[in-house]
Protein backbone atom coordinates (compact mmCIF):
# COMPACT_ATOMS: atom_id res chain seq x y z
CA UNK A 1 121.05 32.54 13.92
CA UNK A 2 120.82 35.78 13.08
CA UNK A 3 123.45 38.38 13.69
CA UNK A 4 121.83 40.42 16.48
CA UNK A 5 121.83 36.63 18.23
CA UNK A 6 125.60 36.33 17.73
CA UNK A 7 126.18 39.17 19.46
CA UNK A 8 124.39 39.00 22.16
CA UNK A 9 125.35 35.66 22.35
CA UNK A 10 129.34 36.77 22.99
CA UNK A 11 130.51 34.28 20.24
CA UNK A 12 132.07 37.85 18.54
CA UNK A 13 133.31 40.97 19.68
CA UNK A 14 132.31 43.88 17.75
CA UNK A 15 134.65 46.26 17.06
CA UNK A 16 134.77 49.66 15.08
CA UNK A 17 137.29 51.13 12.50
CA UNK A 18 136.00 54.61 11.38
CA UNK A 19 132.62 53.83 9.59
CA UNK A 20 133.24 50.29 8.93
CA UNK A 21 132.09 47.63 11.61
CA UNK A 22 134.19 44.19 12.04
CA UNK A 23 133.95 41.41 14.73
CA UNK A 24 136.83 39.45 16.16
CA UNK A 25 135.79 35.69 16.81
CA UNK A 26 138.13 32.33 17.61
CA UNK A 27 138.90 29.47 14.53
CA UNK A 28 137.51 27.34 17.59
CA UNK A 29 134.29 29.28 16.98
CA UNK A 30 134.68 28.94 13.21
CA UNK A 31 134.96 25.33 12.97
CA UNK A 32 132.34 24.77 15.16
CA UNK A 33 129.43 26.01 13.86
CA UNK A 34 131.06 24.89 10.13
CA UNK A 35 130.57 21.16 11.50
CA UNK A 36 126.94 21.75 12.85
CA UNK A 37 126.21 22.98 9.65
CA UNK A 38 127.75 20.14 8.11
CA UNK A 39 125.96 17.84 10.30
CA UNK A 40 122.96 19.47 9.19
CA UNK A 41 123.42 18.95 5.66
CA UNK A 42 124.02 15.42 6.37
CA UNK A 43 120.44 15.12 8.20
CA UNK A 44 118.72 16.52 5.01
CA UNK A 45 120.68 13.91 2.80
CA UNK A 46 118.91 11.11 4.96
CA UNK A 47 116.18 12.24 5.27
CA UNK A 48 115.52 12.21 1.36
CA UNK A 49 117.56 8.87 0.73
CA UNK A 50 114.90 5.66 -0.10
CA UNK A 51 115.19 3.12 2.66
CA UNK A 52 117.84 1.48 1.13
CA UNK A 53 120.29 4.40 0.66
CA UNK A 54 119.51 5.33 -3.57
CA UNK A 55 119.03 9.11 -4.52
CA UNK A 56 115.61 10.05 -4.73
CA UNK A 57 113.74 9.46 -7.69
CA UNK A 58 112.22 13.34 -8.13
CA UNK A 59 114.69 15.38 -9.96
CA UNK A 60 113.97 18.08 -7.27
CA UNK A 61 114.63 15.81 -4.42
CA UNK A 62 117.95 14.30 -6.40
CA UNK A 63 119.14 18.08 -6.96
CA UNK A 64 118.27 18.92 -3.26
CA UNK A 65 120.32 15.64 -2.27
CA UNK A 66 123.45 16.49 -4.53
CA UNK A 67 123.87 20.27 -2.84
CA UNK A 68 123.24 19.32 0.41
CA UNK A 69 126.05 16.16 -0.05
CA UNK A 70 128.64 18.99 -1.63
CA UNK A 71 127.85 21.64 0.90
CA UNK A 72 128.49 18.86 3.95
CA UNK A 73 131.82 18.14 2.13
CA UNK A 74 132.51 21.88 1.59
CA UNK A 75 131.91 22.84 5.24
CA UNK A 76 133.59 19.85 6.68
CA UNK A 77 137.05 20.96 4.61
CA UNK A 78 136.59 24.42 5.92
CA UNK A 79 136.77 23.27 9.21
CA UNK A 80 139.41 21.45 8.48
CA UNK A 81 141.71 23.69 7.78
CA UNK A 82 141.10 26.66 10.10
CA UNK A 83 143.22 27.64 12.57
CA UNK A 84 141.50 26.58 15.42
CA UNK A 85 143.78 28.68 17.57
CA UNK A 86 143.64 32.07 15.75
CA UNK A 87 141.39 35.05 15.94
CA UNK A 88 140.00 36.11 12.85
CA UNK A 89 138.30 39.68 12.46
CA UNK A 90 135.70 39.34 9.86
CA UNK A 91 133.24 41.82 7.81
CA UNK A 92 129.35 41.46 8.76
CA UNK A 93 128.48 39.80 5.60
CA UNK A 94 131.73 37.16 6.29
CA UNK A 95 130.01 36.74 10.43
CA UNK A 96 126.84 35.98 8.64
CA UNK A 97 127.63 33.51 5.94
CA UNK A 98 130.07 31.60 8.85
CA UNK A 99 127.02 31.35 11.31
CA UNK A 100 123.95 31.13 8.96
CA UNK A 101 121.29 28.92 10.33
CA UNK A 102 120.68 26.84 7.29
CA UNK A 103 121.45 26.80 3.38
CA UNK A 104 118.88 27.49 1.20
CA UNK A 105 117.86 23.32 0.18
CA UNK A 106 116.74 23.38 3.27
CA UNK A 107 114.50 25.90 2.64
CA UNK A 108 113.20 24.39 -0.81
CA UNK A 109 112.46 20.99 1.24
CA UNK A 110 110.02 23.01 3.41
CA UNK A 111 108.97 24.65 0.39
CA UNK A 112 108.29 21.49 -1.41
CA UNK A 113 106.74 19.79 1.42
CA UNK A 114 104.55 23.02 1.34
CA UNK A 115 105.92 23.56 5.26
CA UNK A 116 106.47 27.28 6.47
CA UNK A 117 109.44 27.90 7.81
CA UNK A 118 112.05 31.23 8.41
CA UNK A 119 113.46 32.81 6.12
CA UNK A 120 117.73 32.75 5.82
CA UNK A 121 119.28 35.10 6.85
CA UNK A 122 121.94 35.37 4.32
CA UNK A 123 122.24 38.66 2.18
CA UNK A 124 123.72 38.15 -1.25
């Protein structure tokens, strides 16, 4: 999800402060889309697993396994431990990283698999 989509989506309202622009949205909001990405994670995790649960045996597959497992615990803290009931106002970059459609091993299985697929949206 891009940012243009989260606007025009109403899940933020855009506000302006002289030249800087921030966006209010809800903890609700927050922990949301932190658990979907979670979930997420989780689906690439099993999807690389062997049929009876061990880590992959390709050293690219095992590393892709281990981020996605610490990201899925990462996210599912973060969530945890928002304020569900607050607003937060939040810089661009912040709205981004919060609603970015996928981490980058997800990328690098499509890569590997030698699948096309989008490009994040992240900036660093």
């Amino acid at each position: 999800m891009c940012l243009a989509e989260i606007l025009v989506s109403r899940e933020v309202v855009e506000m302006h402060n002289g030249n800087e622009v921030t966006y209010q949205v809800t903890g609700e909001k927050i922990a949301t889309r932190l658990l979907e990405r979670a979930a997420s994670a989780d689906k690439v995790v099993e999807e690389l697993l062997g049929p009876d649960g061990s880590d992959p045996d390709s050293p690219c597959e095992a590393g892709i396994v281990q981020a996605a497992r610490e990201d899925a615990r990462r996210l599912r803290l973060r969530a945890e431990h928002i304020d569900r009931q607050a607003t937060f106002t939040v810089s661009a970059g912040t709205l981004q990283d919060i609603f970015l459609d996928e981490a980058h091993y997800g990328q690098e299985l499509r890569a590997m698999r030698g699948e096309p697929g989008a490009v994040s949206e992240r900036r660093w």
